[in-house]
Protein backbone atom coordinates (compact mmCIF):
# COMPACT_ATOMS: atom_id res chain seq x y z
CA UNK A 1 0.00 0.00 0.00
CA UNK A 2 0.86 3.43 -0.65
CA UNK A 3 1.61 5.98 2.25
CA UNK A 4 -1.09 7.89 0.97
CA UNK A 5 -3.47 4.96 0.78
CA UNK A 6 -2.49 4.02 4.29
CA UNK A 7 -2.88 7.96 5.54
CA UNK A 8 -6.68 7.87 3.79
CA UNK A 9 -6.92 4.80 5.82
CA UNK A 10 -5.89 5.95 9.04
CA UNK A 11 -7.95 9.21 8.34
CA UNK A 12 -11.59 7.46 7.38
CA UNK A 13 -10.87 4.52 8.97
CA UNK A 14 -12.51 5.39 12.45
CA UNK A 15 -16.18 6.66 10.45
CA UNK A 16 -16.19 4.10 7.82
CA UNK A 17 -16.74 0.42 9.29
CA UNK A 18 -16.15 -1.06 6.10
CA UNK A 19 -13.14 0.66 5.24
CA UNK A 20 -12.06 -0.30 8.68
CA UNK A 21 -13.29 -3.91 8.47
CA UNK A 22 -11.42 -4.84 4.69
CA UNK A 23 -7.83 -3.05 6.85
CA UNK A 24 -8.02 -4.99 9.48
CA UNK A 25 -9.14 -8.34 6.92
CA UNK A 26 -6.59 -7.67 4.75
CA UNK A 27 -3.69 -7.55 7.56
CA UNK A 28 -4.70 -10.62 8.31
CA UNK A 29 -4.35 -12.47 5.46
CA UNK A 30 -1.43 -11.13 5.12
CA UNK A 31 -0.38 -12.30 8.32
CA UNK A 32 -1.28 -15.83 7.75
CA UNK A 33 0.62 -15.96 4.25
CA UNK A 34 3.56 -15.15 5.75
CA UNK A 35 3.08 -17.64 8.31
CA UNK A 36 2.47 -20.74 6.04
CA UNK A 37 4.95 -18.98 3.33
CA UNK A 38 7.77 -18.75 6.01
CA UNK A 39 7.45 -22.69 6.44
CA UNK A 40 10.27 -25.04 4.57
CA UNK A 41 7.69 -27.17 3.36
CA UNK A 42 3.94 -26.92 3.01
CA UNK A 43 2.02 -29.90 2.65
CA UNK A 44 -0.54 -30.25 -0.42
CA UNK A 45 -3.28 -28.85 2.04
CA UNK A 46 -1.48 -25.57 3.25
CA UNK A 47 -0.52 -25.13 -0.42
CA UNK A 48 -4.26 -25.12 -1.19
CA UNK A 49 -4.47 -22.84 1.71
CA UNK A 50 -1.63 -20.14 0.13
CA UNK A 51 -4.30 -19.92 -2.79
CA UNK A 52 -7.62 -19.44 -1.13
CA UNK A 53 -5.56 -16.49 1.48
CA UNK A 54 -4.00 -14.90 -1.84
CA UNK A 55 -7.85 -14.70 -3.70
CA UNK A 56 -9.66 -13.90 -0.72
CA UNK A 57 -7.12 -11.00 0.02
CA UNK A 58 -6.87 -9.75 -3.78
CA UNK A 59 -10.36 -9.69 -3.86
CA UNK A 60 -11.04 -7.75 -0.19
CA UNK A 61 -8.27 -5.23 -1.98
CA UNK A 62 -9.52 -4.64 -5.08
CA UNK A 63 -12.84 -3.88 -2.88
CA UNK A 64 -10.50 -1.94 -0.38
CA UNK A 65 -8.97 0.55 -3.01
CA UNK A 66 -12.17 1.05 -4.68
CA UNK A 67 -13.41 2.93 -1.36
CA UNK A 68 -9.85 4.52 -1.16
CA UNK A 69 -11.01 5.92 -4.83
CA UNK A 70 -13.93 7.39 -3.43
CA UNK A 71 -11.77 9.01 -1.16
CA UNK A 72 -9.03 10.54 -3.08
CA UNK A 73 -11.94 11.79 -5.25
CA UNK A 74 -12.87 13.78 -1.83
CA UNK A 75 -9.98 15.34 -1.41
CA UNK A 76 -8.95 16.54 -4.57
């Protein structure tokens, strides 16, 4: 994320639950990829796993910086 991105976050965060909501979803995600990814080996399960996290947390961003657009549209 951008430092903008994450100042709009920080800024609307607290009035808009879904903003809010997709953050805190998004970090983690991220936090259990890095958990499995950190692993030597992942079995054909957590592999499976890896996928669903890296959909499920493309898709809650692509949601994410769509309200971030509406946003930056304010403050211009």
């Amino acid at each position: 994320m951008e430092a903008k991105d994450l100042e709009l976050i920080e800024k609307y965060g607290a009035e808009d639950s879904q903003l809010k909501a997709l953050w805190d979803q998004h970090n983690n995600y991220e936090k259990m990829l890095d958990k499995l990814e950190s692993k030597a080996y992942l079995s054909p399960t957590e592999m499976q796993e890896v996928k669903e996290l890296k959909k499920k947390k493309l898709a809650g961003k692509t949601t994410l910086l769509a309200l971030l657009d509406k946003y930056r549209k304010l403050e211009a």
